[in-house]
Protein backbone atom coordinates (compact mmCIF):
# COMPACT_ATOMS: atom_id res chain seq x y z
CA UNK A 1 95.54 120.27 127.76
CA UNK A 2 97.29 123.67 126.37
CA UNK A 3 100.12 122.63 123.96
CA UNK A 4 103.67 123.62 125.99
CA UNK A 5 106.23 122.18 124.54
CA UNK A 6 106.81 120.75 120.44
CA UNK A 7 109.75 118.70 118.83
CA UNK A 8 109.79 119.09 115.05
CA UNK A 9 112.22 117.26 113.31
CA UNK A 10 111.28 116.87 109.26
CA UNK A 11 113.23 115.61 106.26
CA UNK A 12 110.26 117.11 104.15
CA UNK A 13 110.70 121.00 105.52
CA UNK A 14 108.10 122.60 103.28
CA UNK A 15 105.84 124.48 105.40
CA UNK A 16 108.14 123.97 108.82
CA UNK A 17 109.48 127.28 108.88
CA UNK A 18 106.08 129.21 109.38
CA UNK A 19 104.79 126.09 111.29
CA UNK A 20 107.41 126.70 113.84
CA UNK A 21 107.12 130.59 113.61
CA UNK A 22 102.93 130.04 114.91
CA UNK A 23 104.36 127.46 117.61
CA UNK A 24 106.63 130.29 119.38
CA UNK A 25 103.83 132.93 118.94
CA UNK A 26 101.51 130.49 121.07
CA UNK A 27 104.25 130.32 123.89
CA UNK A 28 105.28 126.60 122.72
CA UNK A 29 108.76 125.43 123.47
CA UNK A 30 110.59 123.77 120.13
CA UNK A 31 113.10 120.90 120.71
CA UNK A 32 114.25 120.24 116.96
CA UNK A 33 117.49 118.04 115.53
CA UNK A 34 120.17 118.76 112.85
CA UNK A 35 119.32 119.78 109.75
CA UNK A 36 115.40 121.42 110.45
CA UNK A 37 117.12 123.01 113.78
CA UNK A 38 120.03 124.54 111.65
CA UNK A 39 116.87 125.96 109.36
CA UNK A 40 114.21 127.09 111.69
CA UNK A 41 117.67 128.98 113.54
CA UNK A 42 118.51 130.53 109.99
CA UNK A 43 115.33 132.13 110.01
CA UNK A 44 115.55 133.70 113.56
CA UNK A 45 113.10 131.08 115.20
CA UNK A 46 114.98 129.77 119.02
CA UNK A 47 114.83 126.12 119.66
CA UNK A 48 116.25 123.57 121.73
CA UNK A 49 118.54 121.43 120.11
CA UNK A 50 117.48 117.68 121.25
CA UNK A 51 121.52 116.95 122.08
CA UNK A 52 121.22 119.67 124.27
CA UNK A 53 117.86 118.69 126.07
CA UNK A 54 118.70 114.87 126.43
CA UNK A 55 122.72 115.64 126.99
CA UNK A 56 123.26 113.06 124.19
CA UNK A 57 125.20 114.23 121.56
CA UNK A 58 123.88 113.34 118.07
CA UNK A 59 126.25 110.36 116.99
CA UNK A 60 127.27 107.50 114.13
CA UNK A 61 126.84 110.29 111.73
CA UNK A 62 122.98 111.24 112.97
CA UNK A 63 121.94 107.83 112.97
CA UNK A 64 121.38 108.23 117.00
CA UNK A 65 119.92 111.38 117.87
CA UNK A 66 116.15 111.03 119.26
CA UNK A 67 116.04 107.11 120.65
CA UNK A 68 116.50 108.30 124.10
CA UNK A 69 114.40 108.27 127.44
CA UNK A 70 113.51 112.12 127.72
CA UNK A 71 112.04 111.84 123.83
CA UNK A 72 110.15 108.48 124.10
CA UNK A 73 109.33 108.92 127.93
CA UNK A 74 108.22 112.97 126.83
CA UNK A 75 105.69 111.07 123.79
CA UNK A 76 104.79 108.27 125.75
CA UNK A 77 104.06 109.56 129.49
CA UNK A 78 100.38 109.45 130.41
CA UNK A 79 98.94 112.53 131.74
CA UNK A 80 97.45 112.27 135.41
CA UNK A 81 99.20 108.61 135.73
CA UNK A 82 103.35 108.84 134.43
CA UNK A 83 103.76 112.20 136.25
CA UNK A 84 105.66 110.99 139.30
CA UNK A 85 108.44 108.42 137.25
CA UNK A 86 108.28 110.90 134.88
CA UNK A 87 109.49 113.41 137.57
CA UNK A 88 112.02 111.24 139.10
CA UNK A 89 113.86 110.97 135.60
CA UNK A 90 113.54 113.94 134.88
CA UNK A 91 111.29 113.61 131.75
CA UNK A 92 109.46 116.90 130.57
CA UNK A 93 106.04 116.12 128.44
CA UNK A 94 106.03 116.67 124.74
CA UNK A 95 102.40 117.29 123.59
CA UNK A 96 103.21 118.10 119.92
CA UNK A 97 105.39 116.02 117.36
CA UNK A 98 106.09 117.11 113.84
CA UNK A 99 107.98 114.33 112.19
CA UNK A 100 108.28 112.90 108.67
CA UNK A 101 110.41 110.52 107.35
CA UNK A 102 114.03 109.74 105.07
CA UNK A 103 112.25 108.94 101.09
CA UNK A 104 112.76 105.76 101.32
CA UNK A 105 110.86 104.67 98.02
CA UNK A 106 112.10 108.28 95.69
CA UNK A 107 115.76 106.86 96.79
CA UNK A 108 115.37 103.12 95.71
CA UNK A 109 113.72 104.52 92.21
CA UNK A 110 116.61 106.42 91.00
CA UNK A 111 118.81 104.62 88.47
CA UNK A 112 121.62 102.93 90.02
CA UNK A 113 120.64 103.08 93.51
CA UNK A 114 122.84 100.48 95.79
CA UNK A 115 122.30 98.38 98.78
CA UNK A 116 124.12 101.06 100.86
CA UNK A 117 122.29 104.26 99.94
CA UNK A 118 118.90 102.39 100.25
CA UNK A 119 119.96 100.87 103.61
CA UNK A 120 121.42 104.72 104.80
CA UNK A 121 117.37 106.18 103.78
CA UNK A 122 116.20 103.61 106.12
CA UNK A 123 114.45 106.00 108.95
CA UNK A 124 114.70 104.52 112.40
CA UNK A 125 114.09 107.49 114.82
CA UNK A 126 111.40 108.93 113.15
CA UNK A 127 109.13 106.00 112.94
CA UNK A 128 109.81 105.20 116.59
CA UNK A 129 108.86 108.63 118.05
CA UNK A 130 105.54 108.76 115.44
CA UNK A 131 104.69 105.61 116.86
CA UNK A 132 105.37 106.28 120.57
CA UNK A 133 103.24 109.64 120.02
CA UNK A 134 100.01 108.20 117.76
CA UNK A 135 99.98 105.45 120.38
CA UNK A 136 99.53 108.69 123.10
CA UNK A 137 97.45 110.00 121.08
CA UNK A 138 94.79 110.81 123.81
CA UNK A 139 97.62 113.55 125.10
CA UNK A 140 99.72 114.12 122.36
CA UNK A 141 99.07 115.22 118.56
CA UNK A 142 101.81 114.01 116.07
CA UNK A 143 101.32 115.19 112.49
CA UNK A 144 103.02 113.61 109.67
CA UNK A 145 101.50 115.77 106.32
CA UNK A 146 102.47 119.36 105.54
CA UNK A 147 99.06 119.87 104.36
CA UNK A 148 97.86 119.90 108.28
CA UNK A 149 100.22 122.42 109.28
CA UNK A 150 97.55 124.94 108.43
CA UNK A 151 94.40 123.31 109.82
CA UNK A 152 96.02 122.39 112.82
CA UNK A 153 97.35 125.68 113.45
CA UNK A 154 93.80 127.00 113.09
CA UNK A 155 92.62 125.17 115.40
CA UNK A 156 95.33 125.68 118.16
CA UNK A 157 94.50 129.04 117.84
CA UNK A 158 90.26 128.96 117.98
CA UNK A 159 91.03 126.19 120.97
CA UNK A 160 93.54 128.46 122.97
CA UNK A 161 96.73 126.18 122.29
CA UNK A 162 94.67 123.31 122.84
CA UNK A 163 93.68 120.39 120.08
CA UNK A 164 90.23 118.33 120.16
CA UNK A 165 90.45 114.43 120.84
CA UNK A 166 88.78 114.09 117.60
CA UNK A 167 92.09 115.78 115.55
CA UNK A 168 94.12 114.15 117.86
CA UNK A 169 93.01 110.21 116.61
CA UNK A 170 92.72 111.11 113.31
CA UNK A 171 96.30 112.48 113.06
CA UNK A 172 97.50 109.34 114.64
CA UNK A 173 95.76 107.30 112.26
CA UNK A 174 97.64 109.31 109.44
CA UNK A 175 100.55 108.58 111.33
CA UNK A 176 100.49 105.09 111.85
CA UNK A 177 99.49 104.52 108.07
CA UNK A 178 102.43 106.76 106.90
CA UNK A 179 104.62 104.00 109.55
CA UNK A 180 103.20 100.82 108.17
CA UNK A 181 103.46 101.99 104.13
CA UNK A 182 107.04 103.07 104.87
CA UNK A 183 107.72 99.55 106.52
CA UNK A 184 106.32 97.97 103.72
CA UNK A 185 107.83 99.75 101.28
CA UNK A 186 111.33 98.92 103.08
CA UNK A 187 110.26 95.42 103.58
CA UNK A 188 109.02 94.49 99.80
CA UNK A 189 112.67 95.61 98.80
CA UNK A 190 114.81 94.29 100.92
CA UNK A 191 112.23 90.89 99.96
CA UNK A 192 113.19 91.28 96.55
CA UNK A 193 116.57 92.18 96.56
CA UNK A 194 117.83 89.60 99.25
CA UNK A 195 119.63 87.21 97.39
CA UNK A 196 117.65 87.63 94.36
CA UNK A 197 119.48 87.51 90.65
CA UNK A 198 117.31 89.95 89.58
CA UNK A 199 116.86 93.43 90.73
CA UNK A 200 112.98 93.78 90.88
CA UNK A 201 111.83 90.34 91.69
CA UNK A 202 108.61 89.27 93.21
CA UNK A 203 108.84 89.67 97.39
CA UNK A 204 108.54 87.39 99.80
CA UNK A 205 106.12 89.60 101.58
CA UNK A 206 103.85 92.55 99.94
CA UNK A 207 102.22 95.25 101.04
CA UNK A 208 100.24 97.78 98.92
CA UNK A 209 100.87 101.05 100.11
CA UNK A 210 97.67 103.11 98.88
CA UNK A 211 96.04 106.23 99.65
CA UNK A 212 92.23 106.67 98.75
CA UNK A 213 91.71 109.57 96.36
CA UNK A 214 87.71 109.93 96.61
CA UNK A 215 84.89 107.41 97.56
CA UNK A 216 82.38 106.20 94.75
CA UNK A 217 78.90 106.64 94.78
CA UNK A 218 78.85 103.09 94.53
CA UNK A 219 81.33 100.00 93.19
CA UNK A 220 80.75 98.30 90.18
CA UNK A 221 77.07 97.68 91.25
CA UNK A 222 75.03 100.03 93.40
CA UNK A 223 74.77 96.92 96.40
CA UNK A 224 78.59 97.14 96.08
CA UNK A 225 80.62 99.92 98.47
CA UNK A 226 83.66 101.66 96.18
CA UNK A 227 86.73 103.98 96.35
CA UNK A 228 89.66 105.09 94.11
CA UNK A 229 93.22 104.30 96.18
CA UNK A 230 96.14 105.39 94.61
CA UNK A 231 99.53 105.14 94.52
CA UNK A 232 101.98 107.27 96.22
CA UNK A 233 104.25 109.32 93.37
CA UNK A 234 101.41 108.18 90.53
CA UNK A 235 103.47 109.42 87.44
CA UNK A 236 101.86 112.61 85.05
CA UNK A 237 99.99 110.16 82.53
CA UNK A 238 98.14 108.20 84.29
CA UNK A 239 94.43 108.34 85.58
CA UNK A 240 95.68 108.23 89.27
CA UNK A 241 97.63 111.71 88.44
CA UNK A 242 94.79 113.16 86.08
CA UNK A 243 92.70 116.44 86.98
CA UNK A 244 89.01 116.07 86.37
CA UNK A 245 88.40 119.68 84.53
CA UNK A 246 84.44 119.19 84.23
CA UNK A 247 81.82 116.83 85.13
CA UNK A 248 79.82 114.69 87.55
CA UNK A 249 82.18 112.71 89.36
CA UNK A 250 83.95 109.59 88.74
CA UNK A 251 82.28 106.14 88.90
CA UNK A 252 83.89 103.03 89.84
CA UNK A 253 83.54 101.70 86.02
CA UNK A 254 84.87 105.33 84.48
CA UNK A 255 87.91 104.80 86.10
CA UNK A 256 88.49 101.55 85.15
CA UNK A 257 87.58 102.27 81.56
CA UNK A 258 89.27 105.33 81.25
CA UNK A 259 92.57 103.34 82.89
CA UNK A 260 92.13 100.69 80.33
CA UNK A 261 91.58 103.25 77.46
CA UNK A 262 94.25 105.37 78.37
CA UNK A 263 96.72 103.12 78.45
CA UNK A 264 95.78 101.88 75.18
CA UNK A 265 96.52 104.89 73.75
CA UNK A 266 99.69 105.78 74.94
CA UNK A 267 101.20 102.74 72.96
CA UNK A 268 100.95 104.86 69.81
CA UNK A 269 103.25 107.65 68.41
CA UNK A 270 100.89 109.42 65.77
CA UNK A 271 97.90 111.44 66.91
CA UNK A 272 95.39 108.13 68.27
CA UNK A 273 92.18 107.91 69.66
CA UNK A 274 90.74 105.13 71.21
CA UNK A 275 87.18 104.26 72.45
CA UNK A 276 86.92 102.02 75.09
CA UNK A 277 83.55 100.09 76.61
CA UNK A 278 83.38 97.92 79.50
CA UNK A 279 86.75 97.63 79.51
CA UNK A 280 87.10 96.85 75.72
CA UNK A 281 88.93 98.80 72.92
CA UNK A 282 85.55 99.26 70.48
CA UNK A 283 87.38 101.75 67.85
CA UNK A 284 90.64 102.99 67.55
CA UNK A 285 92.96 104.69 65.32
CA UNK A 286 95.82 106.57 64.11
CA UNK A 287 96.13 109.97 61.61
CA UNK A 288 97.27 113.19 60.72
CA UNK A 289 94.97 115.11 63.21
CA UNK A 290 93.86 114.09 66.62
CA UNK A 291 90.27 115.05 64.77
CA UNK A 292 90.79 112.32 61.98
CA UNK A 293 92.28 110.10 64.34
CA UNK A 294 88.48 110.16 66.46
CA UNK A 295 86.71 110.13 63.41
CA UNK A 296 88.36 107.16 62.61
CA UNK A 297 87.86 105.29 66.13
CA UNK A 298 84.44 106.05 65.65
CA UNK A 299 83.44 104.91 62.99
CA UNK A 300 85.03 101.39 63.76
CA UNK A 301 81.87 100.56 65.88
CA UNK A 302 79.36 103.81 66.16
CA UNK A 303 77.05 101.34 68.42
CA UNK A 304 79.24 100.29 71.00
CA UNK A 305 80.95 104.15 71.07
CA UNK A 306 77.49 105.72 72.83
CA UNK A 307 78.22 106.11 76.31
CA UNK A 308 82.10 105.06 76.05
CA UNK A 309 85.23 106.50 77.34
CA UNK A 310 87.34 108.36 75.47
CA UNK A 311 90.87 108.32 74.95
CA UNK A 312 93.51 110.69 72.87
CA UNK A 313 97.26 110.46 72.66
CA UNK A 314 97.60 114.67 71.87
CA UNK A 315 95.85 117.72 73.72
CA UNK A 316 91.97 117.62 73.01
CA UNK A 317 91.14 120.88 70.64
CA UNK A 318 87.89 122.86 70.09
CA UNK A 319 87.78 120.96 66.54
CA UNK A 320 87.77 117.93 68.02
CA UNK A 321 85.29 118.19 70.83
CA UNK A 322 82.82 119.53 68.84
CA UNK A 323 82.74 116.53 66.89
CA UNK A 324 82.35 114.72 69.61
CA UNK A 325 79.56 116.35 71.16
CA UNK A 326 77.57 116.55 67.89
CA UNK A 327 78.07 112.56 67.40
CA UNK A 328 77.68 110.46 70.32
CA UNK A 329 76.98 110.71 74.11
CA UNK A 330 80.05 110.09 76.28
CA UNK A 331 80.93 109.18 79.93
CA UNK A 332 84.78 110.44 80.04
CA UNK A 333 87.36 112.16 77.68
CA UNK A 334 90.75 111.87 79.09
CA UNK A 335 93.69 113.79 76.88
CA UNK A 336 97.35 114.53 77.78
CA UNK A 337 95.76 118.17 78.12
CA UNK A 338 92.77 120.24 77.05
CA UNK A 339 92.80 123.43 75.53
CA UNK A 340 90.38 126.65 77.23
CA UNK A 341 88.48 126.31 73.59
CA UNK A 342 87.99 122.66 73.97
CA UNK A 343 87.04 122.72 77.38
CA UNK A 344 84.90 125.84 76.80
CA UNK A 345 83.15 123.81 74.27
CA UNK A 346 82.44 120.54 76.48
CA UNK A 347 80.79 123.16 79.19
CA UNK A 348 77.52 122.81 77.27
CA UNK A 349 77.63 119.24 78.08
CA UNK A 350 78.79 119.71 81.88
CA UNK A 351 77.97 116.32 83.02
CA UNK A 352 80.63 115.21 80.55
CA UNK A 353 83.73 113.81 82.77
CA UNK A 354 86.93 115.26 81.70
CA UNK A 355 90.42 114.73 82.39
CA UNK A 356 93.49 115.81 81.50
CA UNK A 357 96.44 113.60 82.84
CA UNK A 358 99.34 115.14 81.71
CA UNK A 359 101.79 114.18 79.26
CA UNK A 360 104.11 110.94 79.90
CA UNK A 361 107.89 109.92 78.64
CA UNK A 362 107.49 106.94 77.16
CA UNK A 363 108.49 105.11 80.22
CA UNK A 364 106.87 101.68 81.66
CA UNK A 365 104.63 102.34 84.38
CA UNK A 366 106.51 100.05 86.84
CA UNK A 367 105.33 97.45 90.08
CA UNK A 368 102.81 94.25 89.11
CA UNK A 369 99.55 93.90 88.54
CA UNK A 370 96.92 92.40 90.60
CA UNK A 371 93.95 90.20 90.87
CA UNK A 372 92.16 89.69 93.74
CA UNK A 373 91.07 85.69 94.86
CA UNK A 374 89.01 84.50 97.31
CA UNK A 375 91.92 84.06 100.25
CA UNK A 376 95.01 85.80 98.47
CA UNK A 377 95.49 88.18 95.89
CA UNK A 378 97.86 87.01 92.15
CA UNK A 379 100.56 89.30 91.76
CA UNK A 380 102.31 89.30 88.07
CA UNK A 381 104.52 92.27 86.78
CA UNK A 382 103.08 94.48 83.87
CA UNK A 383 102.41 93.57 80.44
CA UNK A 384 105.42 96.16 79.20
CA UNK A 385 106.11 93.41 76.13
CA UNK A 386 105.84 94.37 72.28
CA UNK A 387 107.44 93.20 69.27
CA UNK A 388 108.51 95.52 66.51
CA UNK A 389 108.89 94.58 62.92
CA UNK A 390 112.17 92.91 63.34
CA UNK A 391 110.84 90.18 65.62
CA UNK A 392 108.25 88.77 63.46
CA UNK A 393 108.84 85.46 61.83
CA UNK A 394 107.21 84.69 58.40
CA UNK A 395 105.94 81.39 58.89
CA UNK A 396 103.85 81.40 55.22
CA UNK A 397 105.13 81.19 51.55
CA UNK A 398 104.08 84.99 51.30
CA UNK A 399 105.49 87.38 53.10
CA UNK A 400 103.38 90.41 54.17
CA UNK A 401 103.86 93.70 52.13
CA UNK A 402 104.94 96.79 54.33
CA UNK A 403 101.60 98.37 54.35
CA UNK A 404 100.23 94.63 55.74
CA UNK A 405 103.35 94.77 58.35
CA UNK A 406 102.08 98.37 59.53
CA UNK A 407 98.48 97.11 59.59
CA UNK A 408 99.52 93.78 61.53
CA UNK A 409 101.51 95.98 64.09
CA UNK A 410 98.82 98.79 64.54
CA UNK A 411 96.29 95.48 65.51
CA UNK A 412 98.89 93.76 67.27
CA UNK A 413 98.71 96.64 69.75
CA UNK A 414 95.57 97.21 69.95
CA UNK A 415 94.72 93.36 70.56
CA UNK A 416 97.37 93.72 73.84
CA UNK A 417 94.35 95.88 75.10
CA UNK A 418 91.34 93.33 74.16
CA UNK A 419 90.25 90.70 76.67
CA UNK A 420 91.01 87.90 75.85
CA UNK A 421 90.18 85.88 73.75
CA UNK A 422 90.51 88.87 71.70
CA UNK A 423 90.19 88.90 67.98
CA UNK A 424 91.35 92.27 65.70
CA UNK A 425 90.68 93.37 61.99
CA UNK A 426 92.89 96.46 61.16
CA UNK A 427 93.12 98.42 57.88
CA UNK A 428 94.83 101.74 57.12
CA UNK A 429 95.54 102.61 60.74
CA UNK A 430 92.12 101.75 61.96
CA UNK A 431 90.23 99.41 63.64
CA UNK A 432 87.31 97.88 61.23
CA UNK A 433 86.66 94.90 63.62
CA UNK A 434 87.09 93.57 67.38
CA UNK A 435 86.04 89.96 69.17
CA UNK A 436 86.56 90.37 72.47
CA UNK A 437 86.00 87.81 75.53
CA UNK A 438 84.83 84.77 74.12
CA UNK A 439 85.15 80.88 75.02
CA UNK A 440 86.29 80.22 72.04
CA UNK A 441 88.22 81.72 69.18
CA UNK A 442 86.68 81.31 66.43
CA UNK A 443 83.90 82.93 68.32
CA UNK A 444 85.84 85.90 68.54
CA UNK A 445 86.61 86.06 64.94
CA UNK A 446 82.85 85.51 63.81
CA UNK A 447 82.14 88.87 66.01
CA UNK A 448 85.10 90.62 64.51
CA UNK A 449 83.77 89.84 61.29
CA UNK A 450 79.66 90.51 62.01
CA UNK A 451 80.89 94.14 64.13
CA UNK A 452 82.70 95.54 60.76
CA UNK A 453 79.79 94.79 59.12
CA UNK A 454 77.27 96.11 61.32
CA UNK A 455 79.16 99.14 61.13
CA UNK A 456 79.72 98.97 57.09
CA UNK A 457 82.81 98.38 57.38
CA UNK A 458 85.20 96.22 54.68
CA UNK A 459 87.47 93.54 55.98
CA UNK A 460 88.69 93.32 52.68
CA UNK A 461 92.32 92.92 52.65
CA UNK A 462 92.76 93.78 56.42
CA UNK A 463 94.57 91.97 58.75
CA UNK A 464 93.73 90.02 62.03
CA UNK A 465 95.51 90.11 65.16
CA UNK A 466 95.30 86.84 67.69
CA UNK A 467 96.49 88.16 71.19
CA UNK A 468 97.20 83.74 71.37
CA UNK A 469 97.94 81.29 69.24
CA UNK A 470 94.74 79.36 67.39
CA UNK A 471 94.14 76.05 68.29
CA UNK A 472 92.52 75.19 64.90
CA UNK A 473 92.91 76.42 61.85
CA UNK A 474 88.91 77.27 62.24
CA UNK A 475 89.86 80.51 62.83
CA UNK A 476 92.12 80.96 59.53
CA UNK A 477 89.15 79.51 57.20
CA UNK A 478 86.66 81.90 58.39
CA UNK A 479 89.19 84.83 58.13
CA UNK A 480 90.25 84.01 54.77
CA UNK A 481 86.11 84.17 53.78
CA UNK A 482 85.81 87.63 54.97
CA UNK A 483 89.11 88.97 53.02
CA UNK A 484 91.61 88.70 55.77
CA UNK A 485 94.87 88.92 53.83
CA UNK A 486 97.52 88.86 56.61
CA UNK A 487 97.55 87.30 59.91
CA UNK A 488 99.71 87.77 63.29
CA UNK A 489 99.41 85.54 66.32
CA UNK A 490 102.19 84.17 69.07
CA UNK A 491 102.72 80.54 67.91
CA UNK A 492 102.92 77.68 69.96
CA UNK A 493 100.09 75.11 69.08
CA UNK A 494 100.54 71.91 68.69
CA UNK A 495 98.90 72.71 65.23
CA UNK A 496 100.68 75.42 64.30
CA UNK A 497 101.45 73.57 61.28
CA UNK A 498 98.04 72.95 60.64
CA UNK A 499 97.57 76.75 61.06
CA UNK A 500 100.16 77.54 59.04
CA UNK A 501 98.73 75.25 55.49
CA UNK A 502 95.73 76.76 56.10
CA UNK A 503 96.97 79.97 55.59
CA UNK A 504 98.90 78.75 52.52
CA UNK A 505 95.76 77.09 50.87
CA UNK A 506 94.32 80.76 51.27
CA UNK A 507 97.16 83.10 50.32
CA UNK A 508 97.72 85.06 53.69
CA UNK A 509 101.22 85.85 55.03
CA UNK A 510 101.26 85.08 58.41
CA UNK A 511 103.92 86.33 61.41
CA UNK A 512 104.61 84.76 64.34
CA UNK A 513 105.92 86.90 67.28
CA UNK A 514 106.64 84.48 69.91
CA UNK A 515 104.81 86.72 72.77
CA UNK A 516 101.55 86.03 74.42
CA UNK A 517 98.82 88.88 75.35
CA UNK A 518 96.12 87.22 77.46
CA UNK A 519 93.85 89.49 79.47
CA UNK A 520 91.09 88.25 81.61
């Protein structure tokens, strides 16, 4: 079936113009609306204006324009079986749609956006005719994506105006997930808005609107199937918008790990690295240098480091990969950006994964957070809390000094990133020990205290960081025998007074802030 006739009517026109330009070079007719038929006109390309061809004028300010019988019957009519009706209304076959929709979801995230503009970016024709035509897709090819402009036009040309069933399905498959994540994104705001006190509550309904990015070798087993799905608009700073530069390609685990380490990082100002395994900070720090900073991170726990991810804060240098090379083997570096030195440098190693994910603005990665159950899927909003200095409460007779308050916030940070229960010794902007995951607290401190010295490290006058409160004062004994000299932790125990005397007996200032960091 030779492609005749084509209705293109885009809100996205990048690419349209020359789309439209190959179209009329192959003979096909273009019906087009408004805005993308005042365009492809501008740039001396004839089409047939759809108020023209239905003889319905475009009305209610455009919000009626395609629903009409000569559109719907033009996508919809079967070839060899809707002829004759088709005939006796007067509907002409349309065997090519190019359609994409109002931006919904870039309209709701600008600051201040109302009920009324959101409701106005509510497509209703375009949906309907991408629908009409994926459903017809055995006669009619519908394309959604700019990006298949070219292809398709390849192939209309090597076919003699014609397209292949097999384009034709999976165009309609693109189609019909473009219509159901655009529904869904409509439907989780309106969900969450309706009635609701606040602006971004929970939904009534969710959908995740994902597109897969690259299939894994494998999931987090090798029995297990795995792919990467991300999320449309990922923000520069994340691992869903980084560019691998070098390396074997990403594993299910790496991209977890380097998530987790990443965004561990980006909760510090001065140059930072952190090391992550198995999903666990295992050294970080801060410096003058992005080099120092690394050095530091390393040294926190050189054991647990080999074959970690790696995480920095500031554009990775020649310096600095060098060192890393010459000290430990590594699964993934991920910086804001990486010099041509740097990366010249890691091409010795070229199984090395790295990634540079641009530089972010300090904002709050927005939406929830998930966790998948047997029959449903938990749904919670980010961890975006922190205290700063002002919301700590002394709760001891001494009071931390200011070099114990910037040790207790440095660990506080990092211990948002542990799993819980998570345990943290800091000192001098580094990391010297880490309990991570454990049944029980005090657990987590006795690992804290036996990883800084596996790794001849002094917890000496370091503090501890309790991403919850302690339920005994256990915890605060043992500390106290390995030097611990200030302690910060949420509150809320029933023994908090307990706690509290215990630190007293011992001589450590201790800070409550009131927040909770659990994270299983």
């Amino acid at each position: 079936m030779r492609i005749q006739r084509a209705l293109i009517s885009v809100f996205d026109k990048v690419g349209v113009v020359d789309l439209a330009k190959a179209l009329r070079g192959l003979d096909v007719e273009i019906l087009s609306t408004g805005g993308t038929a005042r365009l492809l006109n501008e740039h001396g390309v004839p089409v047939v204006e759809v108020a023209a061809y239905t003889g319905f004028p475009e009305i209610m300010g455009g919000r009626l324009k395609t629903l009409h019988p000569h559109i719907h019957g033009g996508l919809l009519g079967r070839r060899g079986q809707d002829e004759a009706v088709m005939a006796q209304h007067g509907i002409r076959p349309i065997d090519l749609l190019a359609v994409n929709l109002y931006p919904f979801e870039r309209v709701i995230a600008e600051p201040g956006c109302d009920r009324e503009r959101a409701v106005e970016h509510i497509d209703v024709g375009g949906p309907a005719m991408l629908r009409a035509a994926a459903k017809n897709f055995a006669y009619v090819t519908v394309v959604v994506d700019p990006a298949d402009y070219a292809p398709l036009l390849a192939e209309l040309r090597a076919g003699g105006g014609e397209i292949g069933e097999p384009t034709r399905r999976r165009l309609a498959a693109k189609a019909f997930a473009l219509s159901a994540r655009y529904d869904g994104a409509i439907a989780d705001h309106l969900g969450a808005t309706a009635g609701a006190s606040e602006p971004h509550a929970l939904p009534e309904s969710l959908s995740l609107r994902l597109k897969k990015a690259q299939d894994m070798r494998y999931g987090e087993n090798p029995h297990q199937r795995g792919a990467f799905y991300i999320e449309p608009g990922a923000h520069s700073g994340t691992i869903a918008a980084a560019r691998q530069l070098q390396g074997k390609a990403l594993s299910y685990n790496n991209v977890a790990d380097a998530d987790a380490a990443l965004e561990c990082v980006k909760s510090f100002a001065p140059p930072c690295c952190v090391i992550v395994k198995h999903a666990n900070p295992c050294g970080v720090a801060t410096a003058e240098s992005i080099r120092a900073a690394y050095e530091g991170a390393y040294r926190t726990d050189p054991s647990s480091a080999f074959g970690g991810i790696i995480a920095l804060n500031r554009p990775l240098d020649r310096e600095t990969a060098q060192a890393i090379l010459e000290r430990q083997f590594v699964e993934v570096i991920v910086a804001p950006e990486v010099g041509e030195d740097a990366l010249k440098t890691l091409s010795r190693k070229p199984s090395v994964r790295v990634l540079a994910c641009g530089e972010w603005d300090g904002h709050i990665t927005e939406g929830f957070d998930y966790k998948r159950v047997a029959g449903g899927l938990l749904a919670q909003d980010r961890d975006a809390g922190m205290v700063t200095e002002s919301d700590l409460k002394t709760m001891t007779q001494r009071h931390p000094s200011p070099a114990e308050l910037r040790d207790l916030m440095f660990s506080w940070k990092v211990a948002k990133f542990v799993k819980s229960n998570a345990i943290v010794f800091g000192k001098e902007h580094m990391i010297v020990g880490i309990g991570a995951g454990q049944m029980s607290r005090i657990e987590s401190v006795k690992i804290a205290i036996s990883k800084a010295r596996e790794s001849g490290l002094s917890t000496i006058d370091a503090v501890m960081a309790s991403d919850a409160f302690f339920p005994f004062r256990d915890g605060v004994d043992t500390a106290a025998a390995a030097g611990i000299k200030a302690i910060i932790q949420p509150g809320g125990s029933v023994r908090d007074q307990e706690v509290i005397e215990a630190a007293n007996v011992h001589g450590i200032a201790m800070v409550f802030t009131g927040m909770r960091h659990f994270r299983h």
